[in-house]
PDB file of N, CA and C in Angstrom:
ATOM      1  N   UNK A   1     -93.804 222.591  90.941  1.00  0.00           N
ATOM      2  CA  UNK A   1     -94.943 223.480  91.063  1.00  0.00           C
ATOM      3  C   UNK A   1     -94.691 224.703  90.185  1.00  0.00           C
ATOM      4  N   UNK A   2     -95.613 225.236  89.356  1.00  0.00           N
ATOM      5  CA  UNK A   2     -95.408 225.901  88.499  1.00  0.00           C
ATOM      6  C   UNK A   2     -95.684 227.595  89.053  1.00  0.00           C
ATOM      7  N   UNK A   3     -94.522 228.377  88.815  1.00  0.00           N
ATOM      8  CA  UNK A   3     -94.246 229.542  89.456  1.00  0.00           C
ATOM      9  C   UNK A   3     -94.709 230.012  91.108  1.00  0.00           C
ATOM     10  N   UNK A   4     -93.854 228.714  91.708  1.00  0.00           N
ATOM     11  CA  UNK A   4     -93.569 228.874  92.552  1.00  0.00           C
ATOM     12  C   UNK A   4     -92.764 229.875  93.091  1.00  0.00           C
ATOM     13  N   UNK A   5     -92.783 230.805  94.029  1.00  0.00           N
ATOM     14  CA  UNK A   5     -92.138 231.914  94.232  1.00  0.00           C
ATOM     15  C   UNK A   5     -90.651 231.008  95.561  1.00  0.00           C
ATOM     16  N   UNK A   6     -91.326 231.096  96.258  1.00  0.00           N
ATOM     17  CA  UNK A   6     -90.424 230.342  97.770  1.00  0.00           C
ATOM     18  C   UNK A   6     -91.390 229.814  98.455  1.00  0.00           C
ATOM     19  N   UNK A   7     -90.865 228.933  99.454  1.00  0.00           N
ATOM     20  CA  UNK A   7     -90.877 228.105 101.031  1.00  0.00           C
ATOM     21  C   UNK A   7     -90.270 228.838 102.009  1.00  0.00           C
ATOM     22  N   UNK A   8     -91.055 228.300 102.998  1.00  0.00           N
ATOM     23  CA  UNK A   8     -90.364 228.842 104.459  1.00  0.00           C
ATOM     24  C   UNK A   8     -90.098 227.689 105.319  1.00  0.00           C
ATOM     25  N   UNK A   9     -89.499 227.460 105.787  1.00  0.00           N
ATOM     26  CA  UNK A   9     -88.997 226.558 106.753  1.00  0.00           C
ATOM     27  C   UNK A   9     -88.545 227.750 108.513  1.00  0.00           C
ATOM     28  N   UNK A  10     -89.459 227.596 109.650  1.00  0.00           N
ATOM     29  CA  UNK A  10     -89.147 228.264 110.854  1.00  0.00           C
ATOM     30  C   UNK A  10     -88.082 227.985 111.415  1.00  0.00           C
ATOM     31  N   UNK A  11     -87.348 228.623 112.089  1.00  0.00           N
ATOM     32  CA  UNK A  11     -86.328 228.112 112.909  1.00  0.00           C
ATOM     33  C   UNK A  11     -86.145 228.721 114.400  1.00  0.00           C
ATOM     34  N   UNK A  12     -85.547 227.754 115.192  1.00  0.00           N
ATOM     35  CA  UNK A  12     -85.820 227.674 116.405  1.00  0.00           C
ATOM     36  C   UNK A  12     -85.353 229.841 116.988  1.00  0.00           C
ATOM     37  N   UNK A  13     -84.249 230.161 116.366  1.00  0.00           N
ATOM     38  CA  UNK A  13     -84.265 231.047 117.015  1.00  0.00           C
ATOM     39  C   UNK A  13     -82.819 231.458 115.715  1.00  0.00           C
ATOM     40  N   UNK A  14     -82.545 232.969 115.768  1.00  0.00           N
ATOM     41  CA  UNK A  14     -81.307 233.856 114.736  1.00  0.00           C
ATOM     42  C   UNK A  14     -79.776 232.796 114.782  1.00  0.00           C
ATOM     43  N   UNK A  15     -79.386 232.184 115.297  1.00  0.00           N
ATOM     44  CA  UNK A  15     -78.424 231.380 115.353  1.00  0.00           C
ATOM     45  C   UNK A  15     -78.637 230.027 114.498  1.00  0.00           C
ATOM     46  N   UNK A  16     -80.286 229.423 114.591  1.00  0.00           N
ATOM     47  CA  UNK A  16     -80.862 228.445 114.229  1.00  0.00           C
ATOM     48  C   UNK A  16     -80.759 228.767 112.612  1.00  0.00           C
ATOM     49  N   UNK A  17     -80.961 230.042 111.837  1.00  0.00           N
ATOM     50  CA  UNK A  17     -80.822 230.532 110.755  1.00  0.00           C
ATOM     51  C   UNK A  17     -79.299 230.338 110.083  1.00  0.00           C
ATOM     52  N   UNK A  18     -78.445 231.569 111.407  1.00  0.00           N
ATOM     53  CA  UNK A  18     -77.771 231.173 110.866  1.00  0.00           C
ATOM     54  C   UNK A  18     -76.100 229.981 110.408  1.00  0.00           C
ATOM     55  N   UNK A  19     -76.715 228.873 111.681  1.00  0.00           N
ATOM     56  CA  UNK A  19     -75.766 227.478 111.486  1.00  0.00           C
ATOM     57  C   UNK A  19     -75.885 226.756 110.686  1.00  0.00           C
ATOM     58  N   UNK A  20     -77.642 226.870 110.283  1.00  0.00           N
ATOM     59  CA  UNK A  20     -78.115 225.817 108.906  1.00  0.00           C
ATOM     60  C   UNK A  20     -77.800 227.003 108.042  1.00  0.00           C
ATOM     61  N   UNK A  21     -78.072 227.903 107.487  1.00  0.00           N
ATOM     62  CA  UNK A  21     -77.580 228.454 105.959  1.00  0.00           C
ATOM     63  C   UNK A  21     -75.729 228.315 106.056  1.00  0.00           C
ATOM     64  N   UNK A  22     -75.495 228.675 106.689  1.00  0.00           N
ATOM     65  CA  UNK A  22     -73.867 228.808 106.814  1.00  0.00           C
ATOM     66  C   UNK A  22     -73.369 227.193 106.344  1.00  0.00           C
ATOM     67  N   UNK A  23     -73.946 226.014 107.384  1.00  0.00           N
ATOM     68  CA  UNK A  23     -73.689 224.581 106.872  1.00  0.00           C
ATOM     69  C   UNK A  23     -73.800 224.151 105.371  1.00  0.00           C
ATOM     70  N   UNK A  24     -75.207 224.786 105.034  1.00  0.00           N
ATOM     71  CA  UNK A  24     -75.572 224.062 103.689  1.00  0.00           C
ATOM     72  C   UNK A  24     -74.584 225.185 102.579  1.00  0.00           C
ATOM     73  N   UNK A  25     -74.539 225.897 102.848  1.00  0.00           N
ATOM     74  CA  UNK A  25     -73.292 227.271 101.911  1.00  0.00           C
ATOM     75  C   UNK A  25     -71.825 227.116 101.943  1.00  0.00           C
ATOM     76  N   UNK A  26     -71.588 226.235 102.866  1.00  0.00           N
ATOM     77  CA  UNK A  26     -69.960 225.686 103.028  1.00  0.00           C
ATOM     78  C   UNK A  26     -70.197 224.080 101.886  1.00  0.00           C
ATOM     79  N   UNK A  27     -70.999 223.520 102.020  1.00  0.00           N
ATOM     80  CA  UNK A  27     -71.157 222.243 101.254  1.00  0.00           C
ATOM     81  C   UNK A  27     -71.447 222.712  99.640  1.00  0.00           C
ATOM     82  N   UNK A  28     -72.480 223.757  99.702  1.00  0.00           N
ATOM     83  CA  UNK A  28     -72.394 224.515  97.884  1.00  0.00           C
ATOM     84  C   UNK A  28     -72.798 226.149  98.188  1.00  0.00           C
ATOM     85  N   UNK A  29     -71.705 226.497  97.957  1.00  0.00           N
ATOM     86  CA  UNK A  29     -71.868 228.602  97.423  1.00  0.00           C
ATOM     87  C   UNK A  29     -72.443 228.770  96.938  1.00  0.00           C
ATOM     88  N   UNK A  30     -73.074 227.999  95.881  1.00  0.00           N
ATOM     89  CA  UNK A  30     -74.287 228.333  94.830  1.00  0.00           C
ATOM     90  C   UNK A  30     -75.471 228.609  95.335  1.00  0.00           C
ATOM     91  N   UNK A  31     -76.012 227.948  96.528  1.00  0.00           N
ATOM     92  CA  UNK A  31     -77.367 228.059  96.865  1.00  0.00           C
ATOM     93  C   UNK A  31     -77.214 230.031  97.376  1.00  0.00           C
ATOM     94  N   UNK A  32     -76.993 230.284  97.493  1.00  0.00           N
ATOM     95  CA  UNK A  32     -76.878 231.557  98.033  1.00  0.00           C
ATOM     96  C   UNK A  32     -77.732 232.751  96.897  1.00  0.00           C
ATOM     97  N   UNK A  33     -78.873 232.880  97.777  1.00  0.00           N
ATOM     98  CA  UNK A  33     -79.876 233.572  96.709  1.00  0.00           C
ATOM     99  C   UNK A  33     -79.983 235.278  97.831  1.00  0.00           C
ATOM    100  N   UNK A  34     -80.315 235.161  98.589  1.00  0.00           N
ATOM    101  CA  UNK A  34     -80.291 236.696  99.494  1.00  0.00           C
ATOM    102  C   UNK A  34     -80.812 236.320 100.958  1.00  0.00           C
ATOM    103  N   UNK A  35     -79.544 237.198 101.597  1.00  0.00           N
ATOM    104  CA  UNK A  35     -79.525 237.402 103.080  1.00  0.00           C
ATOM    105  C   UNK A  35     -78.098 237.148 103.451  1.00  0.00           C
ATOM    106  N   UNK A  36     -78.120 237.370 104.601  1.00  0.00           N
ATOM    107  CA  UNK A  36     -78.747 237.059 105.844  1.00  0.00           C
ATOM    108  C   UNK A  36     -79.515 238.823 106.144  1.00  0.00           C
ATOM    109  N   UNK A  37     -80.520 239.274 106.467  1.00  0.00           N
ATOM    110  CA  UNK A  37     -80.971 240.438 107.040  1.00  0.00           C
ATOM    111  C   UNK A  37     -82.399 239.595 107.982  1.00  0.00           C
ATOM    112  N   UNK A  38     -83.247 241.180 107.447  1.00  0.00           N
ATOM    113  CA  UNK A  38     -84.294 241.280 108.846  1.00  0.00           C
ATOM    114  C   UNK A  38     -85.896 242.074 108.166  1.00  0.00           C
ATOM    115  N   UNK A  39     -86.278 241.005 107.762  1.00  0.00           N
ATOM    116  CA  UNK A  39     -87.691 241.932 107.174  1.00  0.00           C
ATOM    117  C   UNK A  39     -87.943 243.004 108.027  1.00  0.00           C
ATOM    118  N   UNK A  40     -88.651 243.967 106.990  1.00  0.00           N
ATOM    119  CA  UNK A  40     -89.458 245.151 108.011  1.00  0.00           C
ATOM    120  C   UNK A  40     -90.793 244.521 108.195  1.00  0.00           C
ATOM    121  N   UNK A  41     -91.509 243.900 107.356  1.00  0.00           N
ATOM    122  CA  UNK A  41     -93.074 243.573 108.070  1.00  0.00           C
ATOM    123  C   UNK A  41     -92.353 242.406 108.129  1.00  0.00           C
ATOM    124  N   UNK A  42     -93.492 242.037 109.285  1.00  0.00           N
ATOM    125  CA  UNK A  42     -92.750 240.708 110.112  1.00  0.00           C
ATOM    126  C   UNK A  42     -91.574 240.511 111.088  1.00  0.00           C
ATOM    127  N   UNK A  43     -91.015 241.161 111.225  1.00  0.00           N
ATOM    128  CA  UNK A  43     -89.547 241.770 111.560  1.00  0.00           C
ATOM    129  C   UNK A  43     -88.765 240.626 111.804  1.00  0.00           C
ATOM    130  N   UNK A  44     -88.959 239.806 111.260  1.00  0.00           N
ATOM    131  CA  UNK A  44     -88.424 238.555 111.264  1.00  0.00           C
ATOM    132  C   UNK A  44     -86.854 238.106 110.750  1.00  0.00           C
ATOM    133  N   UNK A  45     -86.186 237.725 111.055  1.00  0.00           N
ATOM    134  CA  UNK A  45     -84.884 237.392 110.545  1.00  0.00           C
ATOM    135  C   UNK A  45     -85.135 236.629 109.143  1.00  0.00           C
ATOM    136  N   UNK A  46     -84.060 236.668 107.987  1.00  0.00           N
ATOM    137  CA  UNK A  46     -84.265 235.472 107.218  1.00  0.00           C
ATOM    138  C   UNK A  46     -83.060 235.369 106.522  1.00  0.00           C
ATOM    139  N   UNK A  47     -83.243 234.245 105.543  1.00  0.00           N
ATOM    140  CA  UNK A  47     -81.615 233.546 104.930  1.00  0.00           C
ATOM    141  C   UNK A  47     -82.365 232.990 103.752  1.00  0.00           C
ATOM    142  N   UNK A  48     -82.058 233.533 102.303  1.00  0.00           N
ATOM    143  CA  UNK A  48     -82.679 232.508 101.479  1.00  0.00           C
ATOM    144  C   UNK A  48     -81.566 231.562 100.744  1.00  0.00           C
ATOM    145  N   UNK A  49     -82.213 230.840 100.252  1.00  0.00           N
ATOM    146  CA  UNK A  49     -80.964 229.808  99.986  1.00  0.00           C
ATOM    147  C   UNK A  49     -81.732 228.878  98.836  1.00  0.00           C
ATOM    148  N   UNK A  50     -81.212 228.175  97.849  1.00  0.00           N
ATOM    149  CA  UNK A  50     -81.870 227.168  96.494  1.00  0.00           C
ATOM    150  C   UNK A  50     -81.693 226.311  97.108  1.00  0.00           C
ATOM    151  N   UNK A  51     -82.587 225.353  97.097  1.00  0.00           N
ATOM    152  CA  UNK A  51     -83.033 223.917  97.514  1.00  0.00           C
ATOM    153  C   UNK A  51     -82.167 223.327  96.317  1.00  0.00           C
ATOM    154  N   UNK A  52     -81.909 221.643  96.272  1.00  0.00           N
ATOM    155  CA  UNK A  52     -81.412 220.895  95.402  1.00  0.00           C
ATOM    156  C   UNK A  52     -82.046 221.392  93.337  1.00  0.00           C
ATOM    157  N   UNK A  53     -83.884 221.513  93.965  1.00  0.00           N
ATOM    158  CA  UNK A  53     -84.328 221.382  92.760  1.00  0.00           C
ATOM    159  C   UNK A  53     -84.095 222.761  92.061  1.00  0.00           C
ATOM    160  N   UNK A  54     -83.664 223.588  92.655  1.00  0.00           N
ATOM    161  CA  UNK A  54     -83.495 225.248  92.229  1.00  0.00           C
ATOM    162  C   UNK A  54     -84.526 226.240  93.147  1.00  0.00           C
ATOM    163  N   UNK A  55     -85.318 225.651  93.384  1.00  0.00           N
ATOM    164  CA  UNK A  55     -86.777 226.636  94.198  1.00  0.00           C
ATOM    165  C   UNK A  55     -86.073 227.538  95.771  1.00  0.00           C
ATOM    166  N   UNK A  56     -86.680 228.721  95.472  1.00  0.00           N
ATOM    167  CA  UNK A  56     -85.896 229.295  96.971  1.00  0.00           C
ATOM    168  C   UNK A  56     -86.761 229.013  97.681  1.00  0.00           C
ATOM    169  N   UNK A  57     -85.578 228.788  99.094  1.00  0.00           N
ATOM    170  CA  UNK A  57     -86.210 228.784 100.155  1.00  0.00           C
ATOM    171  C   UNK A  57     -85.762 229.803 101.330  1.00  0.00           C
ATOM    172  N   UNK A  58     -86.579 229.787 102.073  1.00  0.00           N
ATOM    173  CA  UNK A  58     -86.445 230.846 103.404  1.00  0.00           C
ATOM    174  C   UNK A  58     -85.898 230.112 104.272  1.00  0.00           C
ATOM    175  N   UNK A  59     -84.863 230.296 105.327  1.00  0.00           N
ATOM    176  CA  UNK A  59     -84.448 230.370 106.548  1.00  0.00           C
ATOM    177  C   UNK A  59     -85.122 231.455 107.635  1.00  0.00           C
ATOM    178  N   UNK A  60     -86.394 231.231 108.190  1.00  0.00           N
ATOM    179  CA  UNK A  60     -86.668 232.695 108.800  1.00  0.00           C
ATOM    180  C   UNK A  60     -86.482 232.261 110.224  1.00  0.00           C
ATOM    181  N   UNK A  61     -86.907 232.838 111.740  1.00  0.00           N
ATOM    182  CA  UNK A  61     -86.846 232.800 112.807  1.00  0.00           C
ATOM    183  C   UNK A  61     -87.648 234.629 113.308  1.00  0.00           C
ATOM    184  N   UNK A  62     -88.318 234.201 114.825  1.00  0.00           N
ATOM    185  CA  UNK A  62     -88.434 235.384 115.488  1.00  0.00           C
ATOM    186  C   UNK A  62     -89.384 236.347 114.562  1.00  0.00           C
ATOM    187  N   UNK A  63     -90.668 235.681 114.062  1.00  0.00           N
ATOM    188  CA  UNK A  63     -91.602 236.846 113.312  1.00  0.00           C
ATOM    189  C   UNK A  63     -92.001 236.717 114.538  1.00  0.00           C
ATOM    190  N   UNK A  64     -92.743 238.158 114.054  1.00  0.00           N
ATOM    191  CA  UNK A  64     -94.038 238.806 114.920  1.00  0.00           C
ATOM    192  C   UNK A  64     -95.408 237.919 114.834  1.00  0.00           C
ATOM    193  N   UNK A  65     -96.062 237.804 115.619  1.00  0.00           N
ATOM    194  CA  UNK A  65     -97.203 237.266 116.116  1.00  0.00           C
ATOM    195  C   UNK A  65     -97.780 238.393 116.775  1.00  0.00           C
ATOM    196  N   UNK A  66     -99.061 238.154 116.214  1.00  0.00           N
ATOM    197  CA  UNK A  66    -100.153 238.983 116.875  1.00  0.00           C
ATOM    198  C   UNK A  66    -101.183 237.472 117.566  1.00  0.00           C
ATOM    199  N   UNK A  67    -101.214 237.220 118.913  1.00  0.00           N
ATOM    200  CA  UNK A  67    -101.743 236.200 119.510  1.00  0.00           C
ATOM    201  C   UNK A  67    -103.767 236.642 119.789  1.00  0.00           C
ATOM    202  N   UNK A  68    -104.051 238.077 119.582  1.00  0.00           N
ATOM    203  CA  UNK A  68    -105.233 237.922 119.993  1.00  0.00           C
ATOM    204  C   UNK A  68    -105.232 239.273 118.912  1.00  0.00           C
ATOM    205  N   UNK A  69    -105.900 239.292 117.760  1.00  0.00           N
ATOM    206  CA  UNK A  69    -107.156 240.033 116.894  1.00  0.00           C
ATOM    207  C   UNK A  69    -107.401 241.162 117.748  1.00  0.00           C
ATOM    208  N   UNK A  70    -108.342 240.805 118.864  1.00  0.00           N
ATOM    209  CA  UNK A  70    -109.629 241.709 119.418  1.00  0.00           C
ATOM    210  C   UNK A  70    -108.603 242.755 120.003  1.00  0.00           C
ATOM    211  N   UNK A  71    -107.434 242.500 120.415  1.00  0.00           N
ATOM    212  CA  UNK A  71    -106.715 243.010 121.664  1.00  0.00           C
ATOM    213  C   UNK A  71    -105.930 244.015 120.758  1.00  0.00           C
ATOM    214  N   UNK A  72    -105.125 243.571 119.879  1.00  0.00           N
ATOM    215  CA  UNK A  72    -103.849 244.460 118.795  1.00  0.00           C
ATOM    216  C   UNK A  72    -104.888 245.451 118.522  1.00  0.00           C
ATOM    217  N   UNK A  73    -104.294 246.604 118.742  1.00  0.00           N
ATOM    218  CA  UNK A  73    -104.408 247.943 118.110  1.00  0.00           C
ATOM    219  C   UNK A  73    -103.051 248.255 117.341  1.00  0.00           C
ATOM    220  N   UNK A  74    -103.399 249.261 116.073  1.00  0.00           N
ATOM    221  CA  UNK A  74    -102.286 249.659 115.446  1.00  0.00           C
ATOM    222  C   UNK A  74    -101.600 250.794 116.388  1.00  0.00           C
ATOM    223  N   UNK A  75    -100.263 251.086 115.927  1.00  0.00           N
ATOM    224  CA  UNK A  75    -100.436 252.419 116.701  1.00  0.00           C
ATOM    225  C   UNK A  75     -99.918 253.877 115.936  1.00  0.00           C
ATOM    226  N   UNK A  76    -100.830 253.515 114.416  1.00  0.00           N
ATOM    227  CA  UNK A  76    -101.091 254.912 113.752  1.00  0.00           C
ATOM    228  C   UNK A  76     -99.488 254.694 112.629  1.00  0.00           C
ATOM    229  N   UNK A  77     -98.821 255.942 112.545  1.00  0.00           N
ATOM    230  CA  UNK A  77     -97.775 256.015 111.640  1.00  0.00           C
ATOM    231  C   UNK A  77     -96.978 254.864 111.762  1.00  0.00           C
ATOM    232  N   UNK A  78     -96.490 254.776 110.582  1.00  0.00           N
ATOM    233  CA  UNK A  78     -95.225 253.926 110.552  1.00  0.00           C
ATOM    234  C   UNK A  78     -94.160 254.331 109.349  1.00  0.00           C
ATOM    235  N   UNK A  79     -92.884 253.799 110.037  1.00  0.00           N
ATOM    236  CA  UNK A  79     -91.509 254.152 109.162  1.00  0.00           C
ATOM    237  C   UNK A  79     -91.666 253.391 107.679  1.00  0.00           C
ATOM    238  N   UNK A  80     -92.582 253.303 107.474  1.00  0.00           N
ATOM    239  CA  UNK A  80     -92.318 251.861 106.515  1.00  0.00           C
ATOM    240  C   UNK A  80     -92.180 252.766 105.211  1.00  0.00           C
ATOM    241  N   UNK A  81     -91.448 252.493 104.273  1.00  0.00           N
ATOM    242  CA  UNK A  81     -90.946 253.503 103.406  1.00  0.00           C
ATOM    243  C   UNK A  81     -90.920 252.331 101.831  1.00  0.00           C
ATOM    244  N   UNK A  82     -90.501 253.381 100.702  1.00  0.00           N
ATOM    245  CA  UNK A  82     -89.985 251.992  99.876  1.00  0.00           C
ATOM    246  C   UNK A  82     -88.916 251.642 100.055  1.00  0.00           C
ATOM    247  N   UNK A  83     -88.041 252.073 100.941  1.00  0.00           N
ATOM    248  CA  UNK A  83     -86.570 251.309 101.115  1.00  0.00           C
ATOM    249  C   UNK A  83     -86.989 250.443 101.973  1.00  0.00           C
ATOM    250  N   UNK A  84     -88.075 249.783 102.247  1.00  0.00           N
ATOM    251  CA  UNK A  84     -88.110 248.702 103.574  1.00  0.00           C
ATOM    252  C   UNK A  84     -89.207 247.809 102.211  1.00  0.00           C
ATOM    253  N   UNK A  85     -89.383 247.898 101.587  1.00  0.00           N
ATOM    254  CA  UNK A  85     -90.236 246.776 100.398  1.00  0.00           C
ATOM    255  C   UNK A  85     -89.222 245.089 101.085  1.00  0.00           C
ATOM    256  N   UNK A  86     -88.319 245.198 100.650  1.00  0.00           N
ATOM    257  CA  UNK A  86     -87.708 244.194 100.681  1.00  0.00           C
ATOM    258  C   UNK A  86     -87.508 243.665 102.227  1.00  0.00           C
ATOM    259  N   UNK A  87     -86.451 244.843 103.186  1.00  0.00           N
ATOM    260  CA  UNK A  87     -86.449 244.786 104.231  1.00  0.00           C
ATOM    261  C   UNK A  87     -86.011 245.254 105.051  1.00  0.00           C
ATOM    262  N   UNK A  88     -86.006 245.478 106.530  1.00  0.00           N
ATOM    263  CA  UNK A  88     -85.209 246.976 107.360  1.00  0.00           C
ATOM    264  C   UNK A  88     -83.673 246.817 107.345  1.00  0.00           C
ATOM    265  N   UNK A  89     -83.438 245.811 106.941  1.00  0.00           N
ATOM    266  CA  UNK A  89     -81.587 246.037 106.896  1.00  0.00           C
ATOM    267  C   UNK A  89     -81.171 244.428 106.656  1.00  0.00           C
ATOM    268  N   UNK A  90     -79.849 244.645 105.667  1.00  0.00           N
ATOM    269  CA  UNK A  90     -79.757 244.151 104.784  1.00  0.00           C
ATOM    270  C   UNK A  90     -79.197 243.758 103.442  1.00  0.00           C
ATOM    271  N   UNK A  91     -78.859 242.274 102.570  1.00  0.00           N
ATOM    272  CA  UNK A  91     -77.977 243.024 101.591  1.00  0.00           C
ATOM    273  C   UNK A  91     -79.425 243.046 100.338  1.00  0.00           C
ATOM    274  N   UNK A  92     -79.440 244.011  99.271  1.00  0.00           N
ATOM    275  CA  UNK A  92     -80.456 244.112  98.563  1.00  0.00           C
ATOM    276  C   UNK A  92     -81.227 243.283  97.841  1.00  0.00           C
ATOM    277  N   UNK A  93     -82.259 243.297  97.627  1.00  0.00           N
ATOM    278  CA  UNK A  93     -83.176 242.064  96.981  1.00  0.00           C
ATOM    279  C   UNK A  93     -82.410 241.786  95.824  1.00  0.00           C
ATOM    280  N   UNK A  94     -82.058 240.589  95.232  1.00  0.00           N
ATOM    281  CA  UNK A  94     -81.552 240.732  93.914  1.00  0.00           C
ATOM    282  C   UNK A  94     -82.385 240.147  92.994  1.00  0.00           C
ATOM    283  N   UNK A  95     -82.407 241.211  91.681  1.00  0.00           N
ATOM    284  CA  UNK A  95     -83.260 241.108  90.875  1.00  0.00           C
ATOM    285  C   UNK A  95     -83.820 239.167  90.689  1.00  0.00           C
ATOM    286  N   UNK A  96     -82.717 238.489  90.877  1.00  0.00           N
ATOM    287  CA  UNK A  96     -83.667 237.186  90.438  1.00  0.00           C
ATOM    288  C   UNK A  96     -84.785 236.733  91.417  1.00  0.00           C
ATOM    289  N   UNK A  97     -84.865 237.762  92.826  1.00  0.00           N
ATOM    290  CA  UNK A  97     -86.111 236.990  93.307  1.00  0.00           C
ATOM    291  C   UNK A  97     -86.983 237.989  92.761  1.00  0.00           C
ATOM    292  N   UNK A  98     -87.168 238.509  92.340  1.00  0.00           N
ATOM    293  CA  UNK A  98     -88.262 238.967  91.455  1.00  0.00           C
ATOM    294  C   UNK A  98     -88.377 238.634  89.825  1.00  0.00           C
ATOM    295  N   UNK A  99     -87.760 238.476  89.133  1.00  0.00           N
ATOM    296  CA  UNK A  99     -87.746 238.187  87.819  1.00  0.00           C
ATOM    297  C   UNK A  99     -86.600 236.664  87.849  1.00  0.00           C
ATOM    298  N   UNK A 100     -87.125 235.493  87.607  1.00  0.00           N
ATOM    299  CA  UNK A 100     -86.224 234.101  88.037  1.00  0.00           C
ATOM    300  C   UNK A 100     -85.203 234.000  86.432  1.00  0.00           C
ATOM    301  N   UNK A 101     -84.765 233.826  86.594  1.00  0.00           N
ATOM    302  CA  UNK A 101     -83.331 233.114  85.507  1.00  0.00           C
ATOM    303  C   UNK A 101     -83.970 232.415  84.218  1.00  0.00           C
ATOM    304  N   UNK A 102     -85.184 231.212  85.506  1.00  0.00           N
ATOM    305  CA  UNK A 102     -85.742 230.580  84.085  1.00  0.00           C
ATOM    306  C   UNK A 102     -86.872 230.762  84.216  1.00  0.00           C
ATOM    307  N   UNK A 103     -87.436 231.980  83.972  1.00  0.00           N
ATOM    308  CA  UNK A 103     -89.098 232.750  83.834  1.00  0.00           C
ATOM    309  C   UNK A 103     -89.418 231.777  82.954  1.00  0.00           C
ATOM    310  N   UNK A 104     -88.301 231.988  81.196  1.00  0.00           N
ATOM    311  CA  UNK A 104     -89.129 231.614  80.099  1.00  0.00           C
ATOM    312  C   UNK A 104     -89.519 230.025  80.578  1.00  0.00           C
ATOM    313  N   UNK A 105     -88.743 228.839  80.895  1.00  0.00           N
ATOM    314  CA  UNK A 105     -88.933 227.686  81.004  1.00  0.00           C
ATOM    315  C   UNK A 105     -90.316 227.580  81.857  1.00  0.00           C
ATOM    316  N   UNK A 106     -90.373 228.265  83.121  1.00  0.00           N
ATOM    317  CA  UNK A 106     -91.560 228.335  83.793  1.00  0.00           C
ATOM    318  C   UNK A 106     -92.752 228.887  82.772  1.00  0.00           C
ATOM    319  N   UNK A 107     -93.073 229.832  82.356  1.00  0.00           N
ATOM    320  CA  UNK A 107     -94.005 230.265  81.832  1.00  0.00           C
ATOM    321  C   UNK A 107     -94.477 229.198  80.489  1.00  0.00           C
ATOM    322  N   UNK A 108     -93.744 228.412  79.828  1.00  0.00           N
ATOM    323  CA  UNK A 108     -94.127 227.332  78.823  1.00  0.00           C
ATOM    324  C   UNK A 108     -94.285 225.855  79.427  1.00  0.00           C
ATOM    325  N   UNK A 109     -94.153 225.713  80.522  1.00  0.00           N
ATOM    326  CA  UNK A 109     -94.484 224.784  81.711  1.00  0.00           C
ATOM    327  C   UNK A 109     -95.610 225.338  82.148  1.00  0.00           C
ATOM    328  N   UNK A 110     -96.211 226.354  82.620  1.00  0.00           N
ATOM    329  CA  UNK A 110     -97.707 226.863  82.816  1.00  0.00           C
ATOM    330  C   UNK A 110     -98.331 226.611  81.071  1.00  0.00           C
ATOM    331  N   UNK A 111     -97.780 227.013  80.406  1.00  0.00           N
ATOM    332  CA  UNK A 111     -99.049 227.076  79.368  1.00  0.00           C
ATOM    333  C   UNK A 111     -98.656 225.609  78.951  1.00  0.00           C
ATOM    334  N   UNK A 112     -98.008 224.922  79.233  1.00  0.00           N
ATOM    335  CA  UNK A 112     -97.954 223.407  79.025  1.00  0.00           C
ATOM    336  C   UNK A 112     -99.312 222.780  79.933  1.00  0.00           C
ATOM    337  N   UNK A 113     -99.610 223.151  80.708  1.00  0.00           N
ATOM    338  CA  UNK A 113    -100.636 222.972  82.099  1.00  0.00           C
ATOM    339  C   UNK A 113    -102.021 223.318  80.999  1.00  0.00           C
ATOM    340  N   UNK A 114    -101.894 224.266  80.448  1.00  0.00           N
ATOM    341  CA  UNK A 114    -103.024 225.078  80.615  1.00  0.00           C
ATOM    342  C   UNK A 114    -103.892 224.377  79.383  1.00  0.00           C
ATOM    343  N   UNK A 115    -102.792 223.536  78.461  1.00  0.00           N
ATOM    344  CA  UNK A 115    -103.324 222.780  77.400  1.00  0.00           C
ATOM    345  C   UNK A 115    -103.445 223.207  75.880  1.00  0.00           C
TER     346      UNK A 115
END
C-alpha cells in the first residue's frame, strides 16, 4: 500500500503489549521502531514494531472510549502541550516515523500508480 503510515492491532490489556513486542524483539531487534510509552490523546498504551514487510505497526491496549456522544462533555482546559504531540511519556518519536528511510522508493511507487 502506497504511503502507508501504520496498523494497529488491539490488545487484550498493558502486559498483552508488552509479552507480544518483547517476544517478537527477542526473535529480531530490528523491528524496534518506538515505544514502549502512553499516548496523550487516547491515553492509550503502545509498542511500535516493523512487520516482516517493513510497514509499522502498533501494539496498543486500554484507549479511551467515549461510549455515548450525547452524554461526554469536555471539561474545558487541557495539559496538552507540544511536548505531548507524540505522547505523555515516553521514549521520543524518532524521526523515521515521520520522514520513512525509503520516502524516495515510496514516492516513485505513487507516481508509478499515478501513470
Amino acid at each position: 500500500v502506497p504511503l502507508l503510515q501504520h496498523y494497529s492491532w488491539e490488545c487484550d490489556d498493558v502486559d498483552h503489549v508488552g509479552h507480544t513486542a518483547t517476544k517478537l524483539l527477542r526473535a529480531d531487534p530490528e523491528r524496534q521502531v518506538w515505544g514502549f510509552g502512553r499516548h496523550f490523546l487516547g491515553s492509550n498504551y503502545y509498542w511500535y514494531l516493523r512487520d516482516p514487510a517493513g510497514s509499522f505497526v502498533e501494539l496498543y491496549s486500554d484507549m479511551d472510549v467515549i461510549d455515548d456522544d450525547e452524554e461526554w462533555e469536555t471539561t474545558g482546559a487541557s495539559t496538552f502541550g507540544p511536548e505531548h504531540i507524540a505522547n505523555a511519556w515516553g521514549p521520543n518519536l524518532p524521526l523515521e516515523f515521520i520522514i520513512p528511510n525509503d520516502l524516495e522508493t515510496l514516492k516513485a511507487g505513487w507516481g508509478a500508480m499515478e501513470g
